[in-house]
Protein backbone atom coordinates (compact mmCIF):
# COMPACT_ATOMS: atom_id res chain seq x y z
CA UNK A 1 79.65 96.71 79.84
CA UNK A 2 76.03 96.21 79.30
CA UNK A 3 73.80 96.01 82.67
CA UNK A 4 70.15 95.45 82.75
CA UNK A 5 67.86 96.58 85.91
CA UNK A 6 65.44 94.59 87.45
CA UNK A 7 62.88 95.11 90.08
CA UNK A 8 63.42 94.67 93.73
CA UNK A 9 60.89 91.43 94.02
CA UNK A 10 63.05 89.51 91.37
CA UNK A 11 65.71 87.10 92.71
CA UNK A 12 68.90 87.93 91.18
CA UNK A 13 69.98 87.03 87.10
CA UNK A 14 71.97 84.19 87.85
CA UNK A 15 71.76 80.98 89.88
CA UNK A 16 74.41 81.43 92.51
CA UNK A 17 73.66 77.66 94.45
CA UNK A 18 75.62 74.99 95.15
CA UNK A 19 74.06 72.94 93.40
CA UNK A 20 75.03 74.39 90.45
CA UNK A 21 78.52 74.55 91.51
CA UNK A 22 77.89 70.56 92.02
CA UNK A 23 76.31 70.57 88.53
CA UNK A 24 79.33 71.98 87.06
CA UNK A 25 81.66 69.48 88.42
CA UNK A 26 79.37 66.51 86.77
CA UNK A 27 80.18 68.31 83.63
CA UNK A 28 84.01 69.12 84.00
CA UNK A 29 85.56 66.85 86.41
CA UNK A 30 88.58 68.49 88.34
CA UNK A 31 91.32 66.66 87.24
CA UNK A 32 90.72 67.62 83.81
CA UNK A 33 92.03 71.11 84.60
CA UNK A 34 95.76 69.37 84.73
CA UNK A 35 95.97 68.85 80.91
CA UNK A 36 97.68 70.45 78.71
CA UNK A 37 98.85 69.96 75.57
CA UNK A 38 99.85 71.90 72.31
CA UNK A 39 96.78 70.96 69.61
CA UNK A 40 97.85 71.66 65.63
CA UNK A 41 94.89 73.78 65.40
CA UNK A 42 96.99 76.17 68.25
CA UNK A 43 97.57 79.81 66.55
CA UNK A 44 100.95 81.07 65.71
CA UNK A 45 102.39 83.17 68.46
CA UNK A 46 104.08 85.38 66.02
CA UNK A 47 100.91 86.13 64.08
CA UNK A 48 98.99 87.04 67.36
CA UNK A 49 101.64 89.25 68.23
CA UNK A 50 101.56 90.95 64.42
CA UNK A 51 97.51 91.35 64.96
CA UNK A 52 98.16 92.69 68.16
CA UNK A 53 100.34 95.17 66.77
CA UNK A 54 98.40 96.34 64.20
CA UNK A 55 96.75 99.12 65.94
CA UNK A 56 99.73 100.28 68.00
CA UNK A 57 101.99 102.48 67.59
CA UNK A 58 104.66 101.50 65.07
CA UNK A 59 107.60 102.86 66.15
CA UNK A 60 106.89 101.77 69.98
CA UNK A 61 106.95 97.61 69.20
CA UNK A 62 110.87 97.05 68.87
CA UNK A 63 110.74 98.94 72.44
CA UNK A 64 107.64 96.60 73.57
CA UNK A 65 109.60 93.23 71.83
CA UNK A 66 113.20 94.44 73.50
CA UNK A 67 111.56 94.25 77.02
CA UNK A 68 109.41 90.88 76.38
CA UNK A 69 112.87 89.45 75.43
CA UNK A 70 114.42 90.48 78.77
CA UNK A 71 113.31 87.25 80.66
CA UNK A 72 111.13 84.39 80.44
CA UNK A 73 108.64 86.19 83.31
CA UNK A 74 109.11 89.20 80.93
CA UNK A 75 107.54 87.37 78.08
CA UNK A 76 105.03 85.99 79.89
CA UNK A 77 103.77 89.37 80.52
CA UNK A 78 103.80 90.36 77.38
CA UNK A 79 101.69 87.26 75.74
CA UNK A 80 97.94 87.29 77.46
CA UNK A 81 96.33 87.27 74.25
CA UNK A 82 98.39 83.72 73.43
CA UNK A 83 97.18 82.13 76.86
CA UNK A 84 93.93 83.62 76.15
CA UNK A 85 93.13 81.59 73.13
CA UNK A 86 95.05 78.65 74.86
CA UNK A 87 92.35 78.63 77.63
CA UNK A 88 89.56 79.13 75.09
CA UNK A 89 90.34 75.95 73.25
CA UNK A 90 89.98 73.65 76.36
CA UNK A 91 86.84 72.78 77.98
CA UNK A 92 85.89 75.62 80.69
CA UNK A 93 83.53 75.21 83.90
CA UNK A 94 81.05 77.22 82.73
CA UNK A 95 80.54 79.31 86.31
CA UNK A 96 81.25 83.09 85.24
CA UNK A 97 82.88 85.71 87.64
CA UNK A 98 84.29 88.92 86.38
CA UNK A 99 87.84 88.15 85.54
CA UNK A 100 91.10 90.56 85.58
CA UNK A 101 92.13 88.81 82.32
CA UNK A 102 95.84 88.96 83.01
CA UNK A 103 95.92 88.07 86.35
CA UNK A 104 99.70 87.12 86.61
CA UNK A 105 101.72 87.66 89.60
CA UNK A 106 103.11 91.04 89.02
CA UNK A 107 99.75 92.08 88.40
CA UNK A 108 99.04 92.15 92.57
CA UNK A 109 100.46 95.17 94.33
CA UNK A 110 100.31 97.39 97.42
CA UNK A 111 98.36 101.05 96.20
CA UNK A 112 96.20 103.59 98.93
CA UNK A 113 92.55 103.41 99.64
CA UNK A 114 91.05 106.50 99.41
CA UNK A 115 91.38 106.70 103.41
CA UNK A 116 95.17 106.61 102.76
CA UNK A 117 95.60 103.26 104.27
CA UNK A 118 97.64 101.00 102.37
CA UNK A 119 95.89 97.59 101.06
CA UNK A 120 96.73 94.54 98.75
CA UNK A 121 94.77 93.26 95.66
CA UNK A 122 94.93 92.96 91.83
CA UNK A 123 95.86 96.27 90.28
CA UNK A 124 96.10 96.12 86.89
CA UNK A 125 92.33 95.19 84.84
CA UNK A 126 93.46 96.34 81.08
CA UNK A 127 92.22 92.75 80.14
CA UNK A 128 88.78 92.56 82.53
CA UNK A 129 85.93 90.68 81.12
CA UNK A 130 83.29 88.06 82.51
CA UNK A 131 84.39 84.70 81.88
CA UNK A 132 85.26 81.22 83.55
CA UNK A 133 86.95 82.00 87.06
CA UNK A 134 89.59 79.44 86.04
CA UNK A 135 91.33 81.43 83.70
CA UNK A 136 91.80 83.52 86.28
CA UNK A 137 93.59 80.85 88.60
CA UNK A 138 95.02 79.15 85.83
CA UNK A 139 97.42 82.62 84.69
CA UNK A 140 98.20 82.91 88.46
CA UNK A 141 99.79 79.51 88.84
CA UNK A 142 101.18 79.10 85.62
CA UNK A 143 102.98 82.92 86.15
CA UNK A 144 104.30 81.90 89.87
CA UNK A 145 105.92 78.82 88.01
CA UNK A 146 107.61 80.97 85.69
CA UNK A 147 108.61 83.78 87.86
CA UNK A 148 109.97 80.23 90.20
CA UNK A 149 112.11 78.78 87.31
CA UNK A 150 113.34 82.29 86.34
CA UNK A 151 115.03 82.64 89.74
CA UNK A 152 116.64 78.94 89.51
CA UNK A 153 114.12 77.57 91.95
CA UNK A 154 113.91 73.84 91.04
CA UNK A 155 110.45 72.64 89.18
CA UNK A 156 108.97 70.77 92.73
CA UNK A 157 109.51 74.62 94.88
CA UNK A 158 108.04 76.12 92.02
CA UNK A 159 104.85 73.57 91.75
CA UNK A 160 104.56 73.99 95.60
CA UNK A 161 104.25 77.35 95.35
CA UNK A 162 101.35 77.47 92.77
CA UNK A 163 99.83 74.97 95.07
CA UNK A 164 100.04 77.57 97.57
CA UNK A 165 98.23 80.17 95.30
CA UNK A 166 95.59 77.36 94.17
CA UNK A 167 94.87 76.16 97.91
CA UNK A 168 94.73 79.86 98.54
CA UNK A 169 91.85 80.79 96.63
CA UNK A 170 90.49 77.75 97.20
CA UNK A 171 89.90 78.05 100.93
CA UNK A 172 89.33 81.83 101.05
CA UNK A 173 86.77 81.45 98.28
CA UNK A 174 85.16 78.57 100.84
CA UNK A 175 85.16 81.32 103.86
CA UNK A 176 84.13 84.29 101.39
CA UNK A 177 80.69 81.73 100.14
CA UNK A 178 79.71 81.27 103.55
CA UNK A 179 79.90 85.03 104.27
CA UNK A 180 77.20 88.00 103.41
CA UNK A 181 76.96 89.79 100.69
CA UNK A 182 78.36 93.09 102.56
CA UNK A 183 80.94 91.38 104.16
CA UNK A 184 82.03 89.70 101.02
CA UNK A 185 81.87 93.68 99.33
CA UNK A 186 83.76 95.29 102.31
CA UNK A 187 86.54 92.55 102.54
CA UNK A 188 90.14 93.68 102.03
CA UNK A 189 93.55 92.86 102.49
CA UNK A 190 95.22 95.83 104.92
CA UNK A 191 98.80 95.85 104.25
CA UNK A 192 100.12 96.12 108.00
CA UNK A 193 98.42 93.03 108.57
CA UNK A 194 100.38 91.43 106.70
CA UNK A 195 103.70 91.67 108.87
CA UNK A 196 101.84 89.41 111.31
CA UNK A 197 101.60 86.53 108.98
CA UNK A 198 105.70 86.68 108.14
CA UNK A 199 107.46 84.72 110.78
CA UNK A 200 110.79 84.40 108.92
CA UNK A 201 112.58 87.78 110.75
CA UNK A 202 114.51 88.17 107.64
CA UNK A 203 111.37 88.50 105.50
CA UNK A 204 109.46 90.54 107.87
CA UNK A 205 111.81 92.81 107.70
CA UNK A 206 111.88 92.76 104.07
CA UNK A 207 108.52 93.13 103.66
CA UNK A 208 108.25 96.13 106.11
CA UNK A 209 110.70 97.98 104.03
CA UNK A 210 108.10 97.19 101.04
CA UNK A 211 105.40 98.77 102.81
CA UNK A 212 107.67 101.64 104.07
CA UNK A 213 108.90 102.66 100.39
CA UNK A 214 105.15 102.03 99.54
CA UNK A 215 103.95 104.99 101.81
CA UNK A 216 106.69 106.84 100.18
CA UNK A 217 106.10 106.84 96.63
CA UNK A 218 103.49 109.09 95.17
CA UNK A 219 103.47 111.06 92.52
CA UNK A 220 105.63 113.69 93.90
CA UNK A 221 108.94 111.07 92.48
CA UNK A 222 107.62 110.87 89.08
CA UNK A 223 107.22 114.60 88.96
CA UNK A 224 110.54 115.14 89.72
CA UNK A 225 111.90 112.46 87.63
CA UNK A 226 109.72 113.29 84.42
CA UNK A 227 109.70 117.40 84.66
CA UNK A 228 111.99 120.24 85.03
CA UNK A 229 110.85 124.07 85.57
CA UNK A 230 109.82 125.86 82.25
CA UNK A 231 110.34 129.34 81.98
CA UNK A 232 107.82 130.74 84.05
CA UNK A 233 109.01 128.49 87.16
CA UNK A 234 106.30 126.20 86.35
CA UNK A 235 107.28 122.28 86.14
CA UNK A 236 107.08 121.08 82.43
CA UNK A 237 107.42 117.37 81.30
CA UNK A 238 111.01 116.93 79.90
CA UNK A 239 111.19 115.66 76.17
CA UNK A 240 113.14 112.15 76.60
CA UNK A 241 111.90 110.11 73.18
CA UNK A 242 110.69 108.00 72.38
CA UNK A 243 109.67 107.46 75.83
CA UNK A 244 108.61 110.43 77.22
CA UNK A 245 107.48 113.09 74.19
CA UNK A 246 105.45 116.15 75.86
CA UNK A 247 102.44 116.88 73.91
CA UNK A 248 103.00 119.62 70.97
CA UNK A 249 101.09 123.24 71.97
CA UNK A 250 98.90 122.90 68.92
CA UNK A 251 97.52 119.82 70.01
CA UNK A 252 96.90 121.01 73.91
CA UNK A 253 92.91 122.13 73.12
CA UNK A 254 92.21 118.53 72.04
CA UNK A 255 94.22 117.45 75.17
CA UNK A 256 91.75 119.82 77.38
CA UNK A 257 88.88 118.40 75.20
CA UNK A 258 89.39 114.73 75.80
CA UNK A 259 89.82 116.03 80.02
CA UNK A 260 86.59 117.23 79.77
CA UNK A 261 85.03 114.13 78.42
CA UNK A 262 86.94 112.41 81.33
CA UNK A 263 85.64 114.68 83.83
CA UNK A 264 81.87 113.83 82.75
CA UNK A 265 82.49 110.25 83.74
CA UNK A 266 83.81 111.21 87.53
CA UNK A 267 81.11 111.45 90.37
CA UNK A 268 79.83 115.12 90.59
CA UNK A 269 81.82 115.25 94.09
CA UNK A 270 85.45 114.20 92.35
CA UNK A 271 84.54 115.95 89.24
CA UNK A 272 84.57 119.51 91.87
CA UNK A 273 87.61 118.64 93.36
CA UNK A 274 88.99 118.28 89.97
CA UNK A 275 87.81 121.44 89.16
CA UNK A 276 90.26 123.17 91.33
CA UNK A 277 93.01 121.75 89.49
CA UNK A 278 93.91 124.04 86.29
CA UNK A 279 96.12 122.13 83.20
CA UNK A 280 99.63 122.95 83.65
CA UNK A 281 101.46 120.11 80.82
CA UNK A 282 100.77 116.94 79.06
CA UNK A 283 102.98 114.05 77.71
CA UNK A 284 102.65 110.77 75.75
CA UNK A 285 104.47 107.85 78.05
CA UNK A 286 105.96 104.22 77.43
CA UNK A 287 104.68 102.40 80.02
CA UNK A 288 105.01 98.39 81.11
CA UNK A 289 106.29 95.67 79.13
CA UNK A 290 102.83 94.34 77.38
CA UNK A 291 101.17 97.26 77.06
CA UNK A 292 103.78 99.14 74.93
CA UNK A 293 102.81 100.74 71.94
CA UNK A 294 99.34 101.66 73.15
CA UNK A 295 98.60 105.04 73.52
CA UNK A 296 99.17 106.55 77.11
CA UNK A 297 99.51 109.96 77.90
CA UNK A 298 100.26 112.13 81.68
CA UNK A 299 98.49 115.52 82.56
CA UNK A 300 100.07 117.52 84.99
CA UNK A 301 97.31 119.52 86.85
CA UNK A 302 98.21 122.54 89.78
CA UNK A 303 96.22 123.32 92.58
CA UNK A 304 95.92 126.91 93.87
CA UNK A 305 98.31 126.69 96.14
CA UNK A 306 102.16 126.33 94.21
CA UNK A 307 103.90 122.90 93.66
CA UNK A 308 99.85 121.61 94.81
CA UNK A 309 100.60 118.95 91.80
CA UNK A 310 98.32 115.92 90.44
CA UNK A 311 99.50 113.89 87.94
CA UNK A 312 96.74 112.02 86.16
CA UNK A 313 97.70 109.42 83.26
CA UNK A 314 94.96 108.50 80.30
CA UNK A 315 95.62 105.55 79.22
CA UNK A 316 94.50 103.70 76.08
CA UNK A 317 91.61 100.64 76.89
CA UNK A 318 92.07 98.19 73.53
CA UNK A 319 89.57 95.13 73.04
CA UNK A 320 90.42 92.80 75.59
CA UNK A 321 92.15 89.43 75.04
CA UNK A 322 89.49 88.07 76.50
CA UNK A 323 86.90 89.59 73.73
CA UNK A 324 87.32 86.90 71.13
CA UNK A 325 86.39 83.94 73.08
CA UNK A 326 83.44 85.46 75.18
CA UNK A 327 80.15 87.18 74.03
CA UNK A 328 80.18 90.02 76.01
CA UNK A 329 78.93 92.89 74.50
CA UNK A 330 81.03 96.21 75.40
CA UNK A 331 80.16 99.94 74.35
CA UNK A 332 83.27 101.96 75.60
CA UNK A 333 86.71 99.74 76.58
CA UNK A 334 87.65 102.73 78.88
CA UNK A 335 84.28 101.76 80.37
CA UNK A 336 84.78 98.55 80.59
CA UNK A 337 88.51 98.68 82.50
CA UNK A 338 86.71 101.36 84.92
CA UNK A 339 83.76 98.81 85.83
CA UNK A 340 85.87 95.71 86.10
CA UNK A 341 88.19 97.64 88.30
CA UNK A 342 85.22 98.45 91.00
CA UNK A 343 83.56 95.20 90.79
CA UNK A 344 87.16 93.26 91.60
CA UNK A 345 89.42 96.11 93.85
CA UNK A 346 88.27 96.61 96.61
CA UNK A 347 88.59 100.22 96.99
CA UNK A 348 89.48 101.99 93.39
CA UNK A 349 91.41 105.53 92.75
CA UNK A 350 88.66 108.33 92.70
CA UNK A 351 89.59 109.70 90.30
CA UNK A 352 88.78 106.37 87.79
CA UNK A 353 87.31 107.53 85.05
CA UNK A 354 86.78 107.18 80.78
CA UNK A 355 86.62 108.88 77.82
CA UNK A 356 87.03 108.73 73.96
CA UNK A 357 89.91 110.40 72.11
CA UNK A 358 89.73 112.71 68.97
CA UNK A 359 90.42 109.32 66.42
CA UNK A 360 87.61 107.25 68.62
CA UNK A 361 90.21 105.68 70.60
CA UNK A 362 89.23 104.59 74.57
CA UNK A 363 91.20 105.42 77.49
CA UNK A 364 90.36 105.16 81.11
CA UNK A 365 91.97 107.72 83.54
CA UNK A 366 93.51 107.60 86.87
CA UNK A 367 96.09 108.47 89.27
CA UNK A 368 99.85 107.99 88.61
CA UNK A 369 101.57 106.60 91.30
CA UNK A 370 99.42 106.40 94.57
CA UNK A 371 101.19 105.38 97.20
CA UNK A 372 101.86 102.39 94.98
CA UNK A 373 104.26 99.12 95.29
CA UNK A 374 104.98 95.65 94.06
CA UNK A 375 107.08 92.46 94.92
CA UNK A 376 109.99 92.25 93.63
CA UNK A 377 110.02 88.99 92.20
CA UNK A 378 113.78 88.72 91.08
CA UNK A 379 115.59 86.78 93.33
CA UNK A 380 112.46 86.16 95.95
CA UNK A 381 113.35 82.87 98.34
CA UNK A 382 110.96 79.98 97.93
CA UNK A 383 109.83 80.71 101.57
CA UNK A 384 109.02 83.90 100.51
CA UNK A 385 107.70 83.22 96.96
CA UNK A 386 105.00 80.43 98.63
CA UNK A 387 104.04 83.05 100.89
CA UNK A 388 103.45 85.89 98.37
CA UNK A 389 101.70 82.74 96.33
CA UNK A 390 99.07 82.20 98.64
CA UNK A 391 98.36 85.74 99.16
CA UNK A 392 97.85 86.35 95.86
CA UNK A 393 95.63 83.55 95.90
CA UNK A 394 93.57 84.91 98.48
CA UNK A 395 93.16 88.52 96.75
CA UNK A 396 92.12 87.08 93.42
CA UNK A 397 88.91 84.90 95.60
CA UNK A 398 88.36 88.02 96.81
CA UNK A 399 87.80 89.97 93.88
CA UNK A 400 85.98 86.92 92.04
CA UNK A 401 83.54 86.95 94.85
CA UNK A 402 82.38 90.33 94.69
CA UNK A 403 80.87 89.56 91.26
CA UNK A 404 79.24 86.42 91.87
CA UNK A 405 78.64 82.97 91.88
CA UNK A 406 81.14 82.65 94.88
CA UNK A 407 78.77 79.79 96.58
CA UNK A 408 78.87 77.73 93.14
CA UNK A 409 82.41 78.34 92.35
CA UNK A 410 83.15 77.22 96.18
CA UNK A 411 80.58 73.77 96.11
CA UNK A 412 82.53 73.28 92.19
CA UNK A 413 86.13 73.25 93.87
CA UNK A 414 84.90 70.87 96.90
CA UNK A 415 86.55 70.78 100.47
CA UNK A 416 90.15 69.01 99.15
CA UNK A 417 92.86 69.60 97.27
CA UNK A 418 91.96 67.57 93.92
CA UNK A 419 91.58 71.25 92.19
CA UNK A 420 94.86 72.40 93.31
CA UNK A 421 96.63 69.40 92.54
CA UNK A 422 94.80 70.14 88.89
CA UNK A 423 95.81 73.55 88.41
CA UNK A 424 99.80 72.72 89.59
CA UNK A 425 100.18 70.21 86.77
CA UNK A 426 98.40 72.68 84.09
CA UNK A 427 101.00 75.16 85.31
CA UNK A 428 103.78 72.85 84.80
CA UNK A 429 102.77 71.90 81.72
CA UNK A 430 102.09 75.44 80.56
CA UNK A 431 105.23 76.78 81.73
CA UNK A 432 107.13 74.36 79.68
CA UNK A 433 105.21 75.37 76.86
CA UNK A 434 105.95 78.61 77.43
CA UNK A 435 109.25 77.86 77.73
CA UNK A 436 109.00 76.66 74.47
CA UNK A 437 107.43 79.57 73.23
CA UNK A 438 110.07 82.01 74.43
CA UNK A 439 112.06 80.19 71.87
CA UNK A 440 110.10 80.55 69.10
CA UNK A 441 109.77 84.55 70.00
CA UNK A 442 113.19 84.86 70.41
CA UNK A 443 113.84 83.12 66.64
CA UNK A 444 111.57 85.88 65.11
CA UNK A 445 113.51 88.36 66.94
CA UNK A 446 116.94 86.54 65.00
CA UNK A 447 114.93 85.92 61.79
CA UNK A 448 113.35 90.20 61.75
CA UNK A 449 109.83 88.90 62.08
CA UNK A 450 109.71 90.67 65.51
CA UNK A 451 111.87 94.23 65.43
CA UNK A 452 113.43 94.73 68.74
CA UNK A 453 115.41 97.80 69.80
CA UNK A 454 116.91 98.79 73.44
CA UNK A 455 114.46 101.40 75.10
């Protein structure tokens, strides 16, 4: 992403005030974030999922269409570019923060700080672009309501619990615009805090078993799940296609030539502790449900000291969803996923960086596995599900405030609830349409429009 400098004696590019925030609301009244409806003009789902296609992998889609298929919070996943140009046919607020683009409920996790203490936030920012913080709050609702009516919860516990998320960011996003500008950039959510807010004894417990298998899995478990020794003792990715295909020997100098253009993005002081890592094996992965058929590939690096393993995956960074329906200029999409990540996590991998493959393609790099955890959604109580809600709620204000606008965002919402009252209906109404959609994805599945295969 593009940045321009100015001097110190400037004020800064935008106009962060209430009043504009005020301004805003003249413009777009709340309430009008409620509607929904399906216009004729509304793209095909089917074709947007063809497009999408079109520079993936070919063989990989009937894996990536099997898993959509698997549930309706499955599909959901796997269709941000259809909500995308949903959102970008309705009128927007016009106040920008940088956005995660996908920012759906599994998309929130536990992961390690570089101090090795455990925190809460977004993790996932394949789809991060400036654009109306909305969006933003609008995929969050609308996923909890899914993820609700996929467990059997009944349409009112699953509208209270995107009310939870709403009111959430809402109020946090009030505290955070009243704060200063360091506070606001040093604010995070530490996961051990979090047992203090639990009161059900069930679901404390529950939750410190989260934290617990958390701390516990690093990449150590995928090494052990995705190698076996070669024959000079050293660990070697084992060929399991089509999802795990270890990379051919012929092809290993480009692999060590893309590594280096990686390791020119890192810091000098990460880019020396890389250096005492030497290549030891490298594999192309199928990884997540929309994201399959993109290009993703693990190195397997030893330090000097035997079984000292990091495991590093490249990943491929596509256009965003977001790209067609905001002018923001981008010059590397690795780039891009690496810079939204800083400005909206509150502390990133270190070892986050880019770089462009042999074809031109853009990955971003990072760490596999990092003391890493989610929810698990399947089956989650109400209690619990308005809980985990309004968390994720208060980690997405968090991350929209460190980019800005946070004071004009906060005077646009106002002190009551009339926004989250809004944003419940659109995610009622967008659920059912989603619903609906499901259907028609499933028909193209029937009909061979859509291959699908098991994985």
């Amino acid at each position: 992403m593009a940045t321009t400098s100015r001097s110190l004696d400037e004020p800064p590019a935008f106009d962060d005030s209430p009043d504009t925030g005020r301004a805003a609301r003249e413009r777009l009244p709340l309430f009008l974030h409620g509607e929904w409806t399906s216009s004729p003009q509304r793209r095909d789902l089917v074709k947007i999922l063809q497009e999408e296609a079109g520079p993936r992998i070919p063989e990989l889609m009937p894996i990536r269409y099997n898993r959509m298929a698997g549930s309706l919070s499955a599909f959901y996943r796997g269709t941000p570019a259809v909500m995308a140009a949903d959102l970008a046919g309705v009128p927007d607020s016009g106040l920008t923060v940088q956005l995660s683009g996908d920012a759906h409920l599994s998309n929130f996790g536990l992961f390690a700080s570089p101090e090795r203490r455990l925190l809460f936030d977004l993790d996932d920012f394949d789809e991060t672009l400036p654009g109306p913080f909305e969006w933003d709050v609008k995929r969050l609702a609308a996923s909890i309501v899914v993820a609700a009516l996929d467990n059997g919860s009944p349409e009112q516990a699953a509208a209270t619990a995107a009310t939870e998320a709403v009111r959430g960011y809402r109020t946090h996003l009030a505290e955070l615009a009243a704060a200063t500008e360091l506070a606001v950039w040093y604010e995070h959510i530490a996961a051990d805090g979090l047992l203090q807010e639990v009161g059900d004894l069930l679901e404390r417990a529950r939750l410190h078993s989260s934290l617990d298998h958390a701390r516990e899995t690093d990449s150590s478990k995928a090494i052990a799940k995705l190698t076996a020794p070669g024959s000079d003792g050293r660990p070697r990715f084992v060929h399991d296609p089509p999802l795990v295909e270890p990379v051919a020997e012929k092809d290993r100098a480009v692999v060590k030539h893309v590594f280096e253009d990686y390791r020119a993005t890192l810091p000098p002081a990460q880019a020396r502790l890389l250096d005492r890592f030497r290549f030891v094996d490298a594999a192309r992965k199928v990884v997540g449900i929309g994201s399959v058929g993109t290009r993703c590939y693990l190195l397997l690096l030893e330090g000097r000291v035997a079984g000292d393993l990091l495991l590093l995956q490249a990943k491929e960074a596509e256009p965003s969803v977001l790209a067609p329906h905001v002018q923001v200029p981008v010059s590397h999409e690795g780039r891009r996923v690496v810079e939204g990540q800083r400005l909206l996590q509150a502390f990133g991998d270190i070892f986050l960086g880019w770089s462009t493959g042999p074809t031109g393609r853009h990955f971003y790099w990072r760490q596999l596995l990092d003391m890493k955890g989610s929810a698990s959604l399947q089956g989650m109580s109400d209690s619990l599900m308005r809980q985990y809600a309004a968390l994720c709620g208060r980690a997405l204000a968090r991350g929209h405030a460190r980019s800005g606008h946070r004071a004009a965002v906060a005077a646009y919402l106002g002190d009551d609830d009339s926004f989250d009252r809004a944003i419940t209906a659109f995610a009622l109404a967008y659920a059912r349409q989603t619903v609906a959609d499901h259907a028609v994805f499933t028909r193209a599945i029937s009909d061979g429009r859509l291959p699908s295969v098991r994985s």
